[in-house]
C-alpha atoms as a PDB file:
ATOM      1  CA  UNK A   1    -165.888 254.266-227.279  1.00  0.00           C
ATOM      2  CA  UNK A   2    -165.999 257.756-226.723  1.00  0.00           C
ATOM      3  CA  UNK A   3    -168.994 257.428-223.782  1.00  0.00           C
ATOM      4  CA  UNK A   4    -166.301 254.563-221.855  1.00  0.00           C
ATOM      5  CA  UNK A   5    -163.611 257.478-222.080  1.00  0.00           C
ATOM      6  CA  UNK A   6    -166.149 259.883-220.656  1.00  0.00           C
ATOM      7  CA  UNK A   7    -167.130 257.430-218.267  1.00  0.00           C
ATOM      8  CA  UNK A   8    -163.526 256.358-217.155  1.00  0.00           C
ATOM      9  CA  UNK A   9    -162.742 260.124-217.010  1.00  0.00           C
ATOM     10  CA  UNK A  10    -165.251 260.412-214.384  1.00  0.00           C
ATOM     11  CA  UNK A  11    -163.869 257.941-212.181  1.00  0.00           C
ATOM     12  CA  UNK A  12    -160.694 259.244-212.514  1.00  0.00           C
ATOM     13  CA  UNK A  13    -162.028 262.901-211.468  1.00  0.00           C
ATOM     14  CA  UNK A  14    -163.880 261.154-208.315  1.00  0.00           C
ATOM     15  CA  UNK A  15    -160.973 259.159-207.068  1.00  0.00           C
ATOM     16  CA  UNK A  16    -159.156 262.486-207.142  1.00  0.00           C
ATOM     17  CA  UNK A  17    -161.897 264.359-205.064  1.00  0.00           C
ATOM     18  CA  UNK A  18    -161.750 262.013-202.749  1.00  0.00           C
ATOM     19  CA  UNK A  19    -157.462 261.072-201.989  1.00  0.00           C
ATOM     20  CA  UNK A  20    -158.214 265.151-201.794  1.00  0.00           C
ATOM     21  CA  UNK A  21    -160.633 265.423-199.292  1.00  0.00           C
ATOM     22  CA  UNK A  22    -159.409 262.462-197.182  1.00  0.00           C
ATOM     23  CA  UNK A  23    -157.450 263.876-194.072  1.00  0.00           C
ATOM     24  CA  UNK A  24    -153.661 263.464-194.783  1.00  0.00           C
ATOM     25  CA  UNK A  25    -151.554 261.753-192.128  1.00  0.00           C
ATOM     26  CA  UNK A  26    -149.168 263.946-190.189  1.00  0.00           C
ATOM     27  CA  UNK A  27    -145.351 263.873-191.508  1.00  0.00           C
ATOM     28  CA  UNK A  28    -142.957 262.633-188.615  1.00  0.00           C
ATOM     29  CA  UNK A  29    -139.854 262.668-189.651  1.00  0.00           C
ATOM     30  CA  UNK A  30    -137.263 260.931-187.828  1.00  0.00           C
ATOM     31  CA  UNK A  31    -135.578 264.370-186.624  1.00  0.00           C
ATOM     32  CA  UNK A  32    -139.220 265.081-185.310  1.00  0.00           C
ATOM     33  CA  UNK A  33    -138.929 265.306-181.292  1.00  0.00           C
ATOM     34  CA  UNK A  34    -140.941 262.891-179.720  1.00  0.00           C
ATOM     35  CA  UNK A  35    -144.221 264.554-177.072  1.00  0.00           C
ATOM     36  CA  UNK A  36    -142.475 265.737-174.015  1.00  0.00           C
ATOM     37  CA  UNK A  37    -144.097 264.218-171.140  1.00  0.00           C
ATOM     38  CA  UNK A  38    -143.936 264.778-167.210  1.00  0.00           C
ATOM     39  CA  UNK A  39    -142.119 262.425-165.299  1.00  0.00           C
ATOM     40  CA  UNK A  40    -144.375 261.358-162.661  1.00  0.00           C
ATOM     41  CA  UNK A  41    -147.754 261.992-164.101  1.00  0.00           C
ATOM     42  CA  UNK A  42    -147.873 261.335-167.502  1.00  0.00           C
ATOM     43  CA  UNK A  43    -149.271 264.306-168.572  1.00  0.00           C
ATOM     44  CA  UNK A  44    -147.783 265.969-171.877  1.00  0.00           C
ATOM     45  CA  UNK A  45    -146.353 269.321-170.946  1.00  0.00           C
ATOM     46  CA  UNK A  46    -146.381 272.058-173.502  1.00  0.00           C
ATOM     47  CA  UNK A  47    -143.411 273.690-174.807  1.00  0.00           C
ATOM     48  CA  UNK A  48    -141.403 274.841-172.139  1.00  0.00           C
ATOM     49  CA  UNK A  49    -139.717 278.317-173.268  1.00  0.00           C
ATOM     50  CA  UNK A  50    -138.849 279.383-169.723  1.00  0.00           C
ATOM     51  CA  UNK A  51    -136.709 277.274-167.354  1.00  0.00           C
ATOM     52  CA  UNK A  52    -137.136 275.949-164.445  1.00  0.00           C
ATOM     53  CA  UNK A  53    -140.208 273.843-165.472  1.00  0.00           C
ATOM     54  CA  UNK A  54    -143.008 272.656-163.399  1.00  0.00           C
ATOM     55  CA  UNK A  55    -145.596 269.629-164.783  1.00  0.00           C
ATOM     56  CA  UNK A  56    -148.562 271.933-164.388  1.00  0.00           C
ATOM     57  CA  UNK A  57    -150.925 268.907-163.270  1.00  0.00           C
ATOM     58  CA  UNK A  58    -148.652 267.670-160.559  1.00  0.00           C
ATOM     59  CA  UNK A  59    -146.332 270.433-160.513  1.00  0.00           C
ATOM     60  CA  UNK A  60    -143.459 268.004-160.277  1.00  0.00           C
ATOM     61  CA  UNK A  61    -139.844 269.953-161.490  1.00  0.00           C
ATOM     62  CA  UNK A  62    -139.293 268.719-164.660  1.00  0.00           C
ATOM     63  CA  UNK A  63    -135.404 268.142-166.150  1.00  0.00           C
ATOM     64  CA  UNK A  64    -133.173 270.931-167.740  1.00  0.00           C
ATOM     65  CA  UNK A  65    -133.275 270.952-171.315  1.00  0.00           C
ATOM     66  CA  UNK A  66    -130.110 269.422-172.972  1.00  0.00           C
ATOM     67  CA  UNK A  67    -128.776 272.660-174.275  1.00  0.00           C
ATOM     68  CA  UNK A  68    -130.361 275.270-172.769  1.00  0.00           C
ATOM     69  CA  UNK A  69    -129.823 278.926-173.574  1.00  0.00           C
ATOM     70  CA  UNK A  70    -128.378 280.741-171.022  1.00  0.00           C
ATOM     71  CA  UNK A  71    -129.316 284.305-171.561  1.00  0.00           C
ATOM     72  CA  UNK A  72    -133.140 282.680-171.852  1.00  0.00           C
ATOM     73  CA  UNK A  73    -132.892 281.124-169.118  1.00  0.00           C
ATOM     74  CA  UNK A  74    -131.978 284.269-167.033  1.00  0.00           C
ATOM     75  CA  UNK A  75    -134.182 285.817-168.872  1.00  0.00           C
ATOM     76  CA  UNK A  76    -131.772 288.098-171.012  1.00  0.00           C
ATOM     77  CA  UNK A  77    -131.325 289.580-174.079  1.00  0.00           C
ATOM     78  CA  UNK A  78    -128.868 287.800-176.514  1.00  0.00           C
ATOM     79  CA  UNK A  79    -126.414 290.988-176.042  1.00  0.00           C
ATOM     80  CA  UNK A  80    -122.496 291.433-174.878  1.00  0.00           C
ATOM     81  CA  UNK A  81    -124.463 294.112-172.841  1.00  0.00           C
ATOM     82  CA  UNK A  82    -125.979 292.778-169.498  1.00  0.00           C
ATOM     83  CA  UNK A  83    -128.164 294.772-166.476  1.00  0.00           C
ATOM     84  CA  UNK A  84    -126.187 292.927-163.739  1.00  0.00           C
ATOM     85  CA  UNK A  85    -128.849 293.992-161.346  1.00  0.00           C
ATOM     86  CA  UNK A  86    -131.746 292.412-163.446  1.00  0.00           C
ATOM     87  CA  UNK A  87    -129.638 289.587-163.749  1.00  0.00           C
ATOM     88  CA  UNK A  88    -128.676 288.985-160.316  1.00  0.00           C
ATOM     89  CA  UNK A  89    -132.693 289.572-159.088  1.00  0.00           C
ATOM     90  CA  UNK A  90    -133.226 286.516-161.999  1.00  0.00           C
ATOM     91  CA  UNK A  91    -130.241 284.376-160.141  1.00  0.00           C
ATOM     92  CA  UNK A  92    -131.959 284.913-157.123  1.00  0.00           C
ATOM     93  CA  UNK A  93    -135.654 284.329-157.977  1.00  0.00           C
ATOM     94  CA  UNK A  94    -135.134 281.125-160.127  1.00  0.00           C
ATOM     95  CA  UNK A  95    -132.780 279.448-157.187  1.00  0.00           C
ATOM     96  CA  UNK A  96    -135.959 280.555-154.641  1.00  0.00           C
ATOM     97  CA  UNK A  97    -137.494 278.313-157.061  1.00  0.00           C
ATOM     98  CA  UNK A  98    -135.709 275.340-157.494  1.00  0.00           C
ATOM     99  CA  UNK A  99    -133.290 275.117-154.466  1.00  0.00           C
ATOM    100  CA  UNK A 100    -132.320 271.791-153.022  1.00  0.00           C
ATOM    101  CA  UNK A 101    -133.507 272.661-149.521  1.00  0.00           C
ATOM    102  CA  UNK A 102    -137.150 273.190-150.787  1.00  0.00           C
ATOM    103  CA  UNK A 103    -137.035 269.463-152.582  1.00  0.00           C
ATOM    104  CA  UNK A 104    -135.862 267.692-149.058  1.00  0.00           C
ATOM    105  CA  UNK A 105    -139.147 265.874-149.149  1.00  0.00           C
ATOM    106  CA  UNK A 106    -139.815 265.124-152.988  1.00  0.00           C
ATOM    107  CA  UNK A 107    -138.768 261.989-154.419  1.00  0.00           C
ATOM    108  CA  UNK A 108    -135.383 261.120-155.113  1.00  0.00           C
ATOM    109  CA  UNK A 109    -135.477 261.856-158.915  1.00  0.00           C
ATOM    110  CA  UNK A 110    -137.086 265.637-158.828  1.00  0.00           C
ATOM    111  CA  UNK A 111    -134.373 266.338-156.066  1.00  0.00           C
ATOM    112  CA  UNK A 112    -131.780 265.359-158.638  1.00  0.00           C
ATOM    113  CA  UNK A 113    -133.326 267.655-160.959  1.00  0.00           C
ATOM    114  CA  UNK A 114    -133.353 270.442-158.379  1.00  0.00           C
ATOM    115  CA  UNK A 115    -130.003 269.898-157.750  1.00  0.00           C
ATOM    116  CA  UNK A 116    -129.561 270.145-161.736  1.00  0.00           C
ATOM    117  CA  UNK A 117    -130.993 273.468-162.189  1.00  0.00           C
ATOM    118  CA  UNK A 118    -129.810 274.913-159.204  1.00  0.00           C
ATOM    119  CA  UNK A 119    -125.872 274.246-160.885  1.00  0.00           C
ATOM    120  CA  UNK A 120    -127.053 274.890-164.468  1.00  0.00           C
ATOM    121  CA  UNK A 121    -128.422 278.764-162.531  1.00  0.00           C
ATOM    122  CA  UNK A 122    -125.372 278.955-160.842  1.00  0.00           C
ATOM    123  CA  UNK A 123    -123.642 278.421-164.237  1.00  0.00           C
ATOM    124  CA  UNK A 124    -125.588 280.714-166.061  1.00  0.00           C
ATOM    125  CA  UNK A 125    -125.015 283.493-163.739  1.00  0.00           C
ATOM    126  CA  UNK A 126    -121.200 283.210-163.474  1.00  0.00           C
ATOM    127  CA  UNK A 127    -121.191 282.836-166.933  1.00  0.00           C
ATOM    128  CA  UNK A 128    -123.286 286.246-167.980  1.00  0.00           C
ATOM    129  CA  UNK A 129    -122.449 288.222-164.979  1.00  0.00           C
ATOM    130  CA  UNK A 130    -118.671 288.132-166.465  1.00  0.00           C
ATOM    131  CA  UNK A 131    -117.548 289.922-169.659  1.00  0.00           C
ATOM    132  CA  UNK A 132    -115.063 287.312-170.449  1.00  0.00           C
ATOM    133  CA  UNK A 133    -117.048 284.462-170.125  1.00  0.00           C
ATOM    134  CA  UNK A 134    -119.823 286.158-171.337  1.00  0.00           C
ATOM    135  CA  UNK A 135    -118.119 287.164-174.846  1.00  0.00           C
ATOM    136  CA  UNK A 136    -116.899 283.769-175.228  1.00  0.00           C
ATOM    137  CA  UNK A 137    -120.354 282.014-174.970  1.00  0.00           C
ATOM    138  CA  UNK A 138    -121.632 284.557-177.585  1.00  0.00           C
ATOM    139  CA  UNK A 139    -119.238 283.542-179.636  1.00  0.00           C
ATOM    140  CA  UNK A 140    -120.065 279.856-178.535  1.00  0.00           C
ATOM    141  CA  UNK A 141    -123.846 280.646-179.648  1.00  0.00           C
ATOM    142  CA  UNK A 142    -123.018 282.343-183.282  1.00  0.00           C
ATOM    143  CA  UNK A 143    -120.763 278.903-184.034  1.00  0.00           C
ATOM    144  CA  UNK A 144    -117.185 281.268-184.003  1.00  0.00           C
ATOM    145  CA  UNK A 145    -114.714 278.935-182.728  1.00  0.00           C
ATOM    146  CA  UNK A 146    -113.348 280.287-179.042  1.00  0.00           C
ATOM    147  CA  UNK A 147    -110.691 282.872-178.581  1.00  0.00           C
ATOM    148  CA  UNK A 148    -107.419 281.485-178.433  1.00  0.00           C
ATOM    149  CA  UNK A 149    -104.448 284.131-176.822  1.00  0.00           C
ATOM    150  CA  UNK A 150    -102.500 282.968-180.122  1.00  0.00           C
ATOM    151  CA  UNK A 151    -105.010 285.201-181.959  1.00  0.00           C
ATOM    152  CA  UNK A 152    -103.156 288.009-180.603  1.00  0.00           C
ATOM    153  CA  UNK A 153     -99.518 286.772-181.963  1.00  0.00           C
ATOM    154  CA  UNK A 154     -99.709 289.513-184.653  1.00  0.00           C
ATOM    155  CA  UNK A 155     -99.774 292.401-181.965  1.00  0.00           C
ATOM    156  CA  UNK A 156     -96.373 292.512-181.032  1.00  0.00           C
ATOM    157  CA  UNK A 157     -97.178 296.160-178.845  1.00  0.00           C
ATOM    158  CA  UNK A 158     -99.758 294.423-177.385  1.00  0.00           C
ATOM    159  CA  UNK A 159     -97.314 291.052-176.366  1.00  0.00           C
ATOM    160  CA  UNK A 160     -94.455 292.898-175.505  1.00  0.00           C
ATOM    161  CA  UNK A 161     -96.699 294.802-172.507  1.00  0.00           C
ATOM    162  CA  UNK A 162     -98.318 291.570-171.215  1.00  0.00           C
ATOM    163  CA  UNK A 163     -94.190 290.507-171.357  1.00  0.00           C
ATOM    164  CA  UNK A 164     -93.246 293.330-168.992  1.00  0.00           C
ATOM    165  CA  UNK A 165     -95.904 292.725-166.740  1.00  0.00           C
ATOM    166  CA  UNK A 166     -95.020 289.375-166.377  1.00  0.00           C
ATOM    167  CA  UNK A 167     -91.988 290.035-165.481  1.00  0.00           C
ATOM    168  CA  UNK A 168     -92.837 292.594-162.870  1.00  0.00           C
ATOM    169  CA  UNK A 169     -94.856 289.821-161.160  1.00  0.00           C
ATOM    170  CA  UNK A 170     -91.640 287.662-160.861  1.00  0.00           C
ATOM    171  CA  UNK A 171     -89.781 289.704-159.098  1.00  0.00           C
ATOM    172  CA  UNK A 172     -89.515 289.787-155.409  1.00  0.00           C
ATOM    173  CA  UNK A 173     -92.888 291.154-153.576  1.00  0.00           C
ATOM    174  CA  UNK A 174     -93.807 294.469-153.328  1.00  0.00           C
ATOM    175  CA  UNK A 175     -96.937 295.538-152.294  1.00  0.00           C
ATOM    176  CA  UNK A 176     -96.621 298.868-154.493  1.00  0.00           C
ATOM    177  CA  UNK A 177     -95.615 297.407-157.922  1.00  0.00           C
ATOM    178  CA  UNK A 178     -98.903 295.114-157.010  1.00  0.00           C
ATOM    179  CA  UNK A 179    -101.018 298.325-156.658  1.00  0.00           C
ATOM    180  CA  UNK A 180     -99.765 299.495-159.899  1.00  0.00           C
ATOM    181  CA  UNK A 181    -100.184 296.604-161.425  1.00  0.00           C
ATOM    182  CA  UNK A 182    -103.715 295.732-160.369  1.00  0.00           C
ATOM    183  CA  UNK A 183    -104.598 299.211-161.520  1.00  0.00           C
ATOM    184  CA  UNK A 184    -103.310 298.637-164.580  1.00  0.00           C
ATOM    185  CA  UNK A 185    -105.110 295.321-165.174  1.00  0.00           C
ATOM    186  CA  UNK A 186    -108.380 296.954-164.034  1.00  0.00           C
ATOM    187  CA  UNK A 187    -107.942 299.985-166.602  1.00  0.00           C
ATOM    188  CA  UNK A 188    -106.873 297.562-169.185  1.00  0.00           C
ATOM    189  CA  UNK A 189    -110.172 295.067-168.682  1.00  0.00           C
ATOM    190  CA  UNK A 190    -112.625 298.122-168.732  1.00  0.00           C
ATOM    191  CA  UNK A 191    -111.140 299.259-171.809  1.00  0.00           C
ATOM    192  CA  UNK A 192    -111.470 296.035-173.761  1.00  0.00           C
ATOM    193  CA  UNK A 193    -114.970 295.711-172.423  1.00  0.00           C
ATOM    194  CA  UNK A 194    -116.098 298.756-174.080  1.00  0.00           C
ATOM    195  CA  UNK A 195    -114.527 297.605-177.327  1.00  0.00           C
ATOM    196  CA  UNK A 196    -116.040 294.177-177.150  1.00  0.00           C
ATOM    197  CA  UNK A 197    -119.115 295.825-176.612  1.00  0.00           C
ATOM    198  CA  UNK A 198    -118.580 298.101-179.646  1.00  0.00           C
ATOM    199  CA  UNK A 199    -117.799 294.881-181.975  1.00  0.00           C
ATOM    200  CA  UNK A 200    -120.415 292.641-181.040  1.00  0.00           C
ATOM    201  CA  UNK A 201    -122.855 295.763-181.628  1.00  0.00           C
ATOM    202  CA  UNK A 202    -121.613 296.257-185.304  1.00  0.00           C
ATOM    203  CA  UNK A 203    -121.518 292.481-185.239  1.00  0.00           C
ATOM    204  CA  UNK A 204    -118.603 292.479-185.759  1.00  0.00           C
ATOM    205  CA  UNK A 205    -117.036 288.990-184.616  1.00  0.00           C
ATOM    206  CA  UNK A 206    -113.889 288.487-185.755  1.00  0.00           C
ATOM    207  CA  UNK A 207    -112.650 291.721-184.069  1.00  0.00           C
ATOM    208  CA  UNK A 208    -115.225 290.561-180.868  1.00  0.00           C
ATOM    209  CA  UNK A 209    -113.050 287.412-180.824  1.00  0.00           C
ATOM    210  CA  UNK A 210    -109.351 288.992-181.204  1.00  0.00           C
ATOM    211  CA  UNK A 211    -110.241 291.658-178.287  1.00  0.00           C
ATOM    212  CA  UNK A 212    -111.781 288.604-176.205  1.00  0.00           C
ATOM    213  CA  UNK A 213    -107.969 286.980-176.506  1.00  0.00           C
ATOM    214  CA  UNK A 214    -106.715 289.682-175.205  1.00  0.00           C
ATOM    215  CA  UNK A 215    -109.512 289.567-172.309  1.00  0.00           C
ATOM    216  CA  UNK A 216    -107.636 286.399-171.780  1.00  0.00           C
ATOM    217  CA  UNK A 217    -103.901 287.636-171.256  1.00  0.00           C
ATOM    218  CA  UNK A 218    -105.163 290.281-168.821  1.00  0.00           C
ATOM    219  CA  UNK A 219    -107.111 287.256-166.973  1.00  0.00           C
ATOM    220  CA  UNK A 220    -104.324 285.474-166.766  1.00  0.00           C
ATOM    221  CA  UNK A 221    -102.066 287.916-165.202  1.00  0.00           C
ATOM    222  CA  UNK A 222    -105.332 289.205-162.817  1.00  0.00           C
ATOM    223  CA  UNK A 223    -104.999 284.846-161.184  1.00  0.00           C
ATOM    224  CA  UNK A 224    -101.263 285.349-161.029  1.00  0.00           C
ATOM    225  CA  UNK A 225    -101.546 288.585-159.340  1.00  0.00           C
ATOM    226  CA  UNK A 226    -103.983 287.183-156.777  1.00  0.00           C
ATOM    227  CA  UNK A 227    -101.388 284.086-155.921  1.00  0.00           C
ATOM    228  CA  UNK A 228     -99.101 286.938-155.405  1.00  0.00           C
ATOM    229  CA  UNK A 229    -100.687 288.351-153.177  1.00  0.00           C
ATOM    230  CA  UNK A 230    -101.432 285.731-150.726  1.00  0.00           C
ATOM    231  CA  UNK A 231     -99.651 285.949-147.711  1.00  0.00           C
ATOM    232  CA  UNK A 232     -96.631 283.204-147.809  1.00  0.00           C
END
């Protein structure tokens, strides 16, 4: 009896060497994204951190990415604080790239994808090159929900200047009060940029979000200064 235990034990240990050694097939979960693959050739393409990007067998433009990040894509740091000359050298290199005028002759579908990127770079640009727009993405990318100007309802010094502003604007037209005025905005915005830039830095973004509302206000009354100003 005790040699069939022995010998049964035995078995037991080989069967385990073997499920062991035996090569173990690859998990794919159904999150798992399928093998990107190019277009017009076939060919997989490897991981595409940079945007645009080129099939490099037939070095067909591949699509934008569904949700691509815009400070990679423009090759940027994930920061409040932007070099607006690197980024503006990065708008124009990538649209050297990928404008429509150099896809004329490429087949229908790659010159809708040039015409994708080419808006997605013009997006990105606006989008960083802007403090506003800028601070809301970031907030966008860390999952804050946006800045509302109702997040400033608290600061009643605060609503009671963007009140008497306003009311400057609607009275009658005069090119001085404008000056002031546009001054004033300007002074305003460069001041709140700094302070963004302070919150985000201390990550801070709550206070990055409140400041940001206030970004808003002071947008506002910069587009109702420029109707003003157009000649009736």
């Amino acid at each position: 009896m005790q040699a069939a235990l022995r010998q049964g034990l035995g078995r037991a240990r080989w069967a385990l060497r073997v499920s062991e050694a035996a090569p173990r097939p690859r998990c794919v979960g159904p999150g798992s994204p399928p093998a990107l693959r190019c277009w017009s050739c076939g060919n997989p393409l490897p991981g595409a951190e940079g945007l645009p990007h080129f099939c490099p067998g037939c070095r067909a433009l591949q699509p934008p990415g569904p949700r691509p990040d815009l400070f990679r894509l423009m090759d940027c740091d994930r920061s409040f604080r932007v070099d607006a000359q690197q980024l503006q050298r990065r708008f124009r290199s990538l649209q050297r790239a990928v404008h429509p005028d150099r896809f004329g002759q490429r087949p229908p579908k790659e010159q809708y994808y040039s015409e994708q990127h080419s808006s997605l770079i013009n997006k990105a640009y606006e989008t960083l090159l802007n403090p506003l727009s800028r601070g809301l993405y970031l907030l966008e990318l860390h999952g804050v929900k946006p800045a509302q100007e109702t997040d400033c309802d608290g600061d009643s010094v605060f609503l009671t200047e963007i009140m008497e502003i306003n009311e400057k604007l609607a009275e009658p037209k005069n090119e001085d009060i404008l000056e002031e005025i546009e001054t004033l905005i300007k002074v305003k915005q460069e001041e709140l940029t700094k302070e963004v830039t302070a919150a985000f830095e201390r990550d801070d973004l709550q206070e990055a979000k409140k400041l940001l509302a206030k970004m808003k206000y002071f947008a506002n009354l910069e587009d109702k200064l420029k109707n003003k100003k157009i000649p009736s």
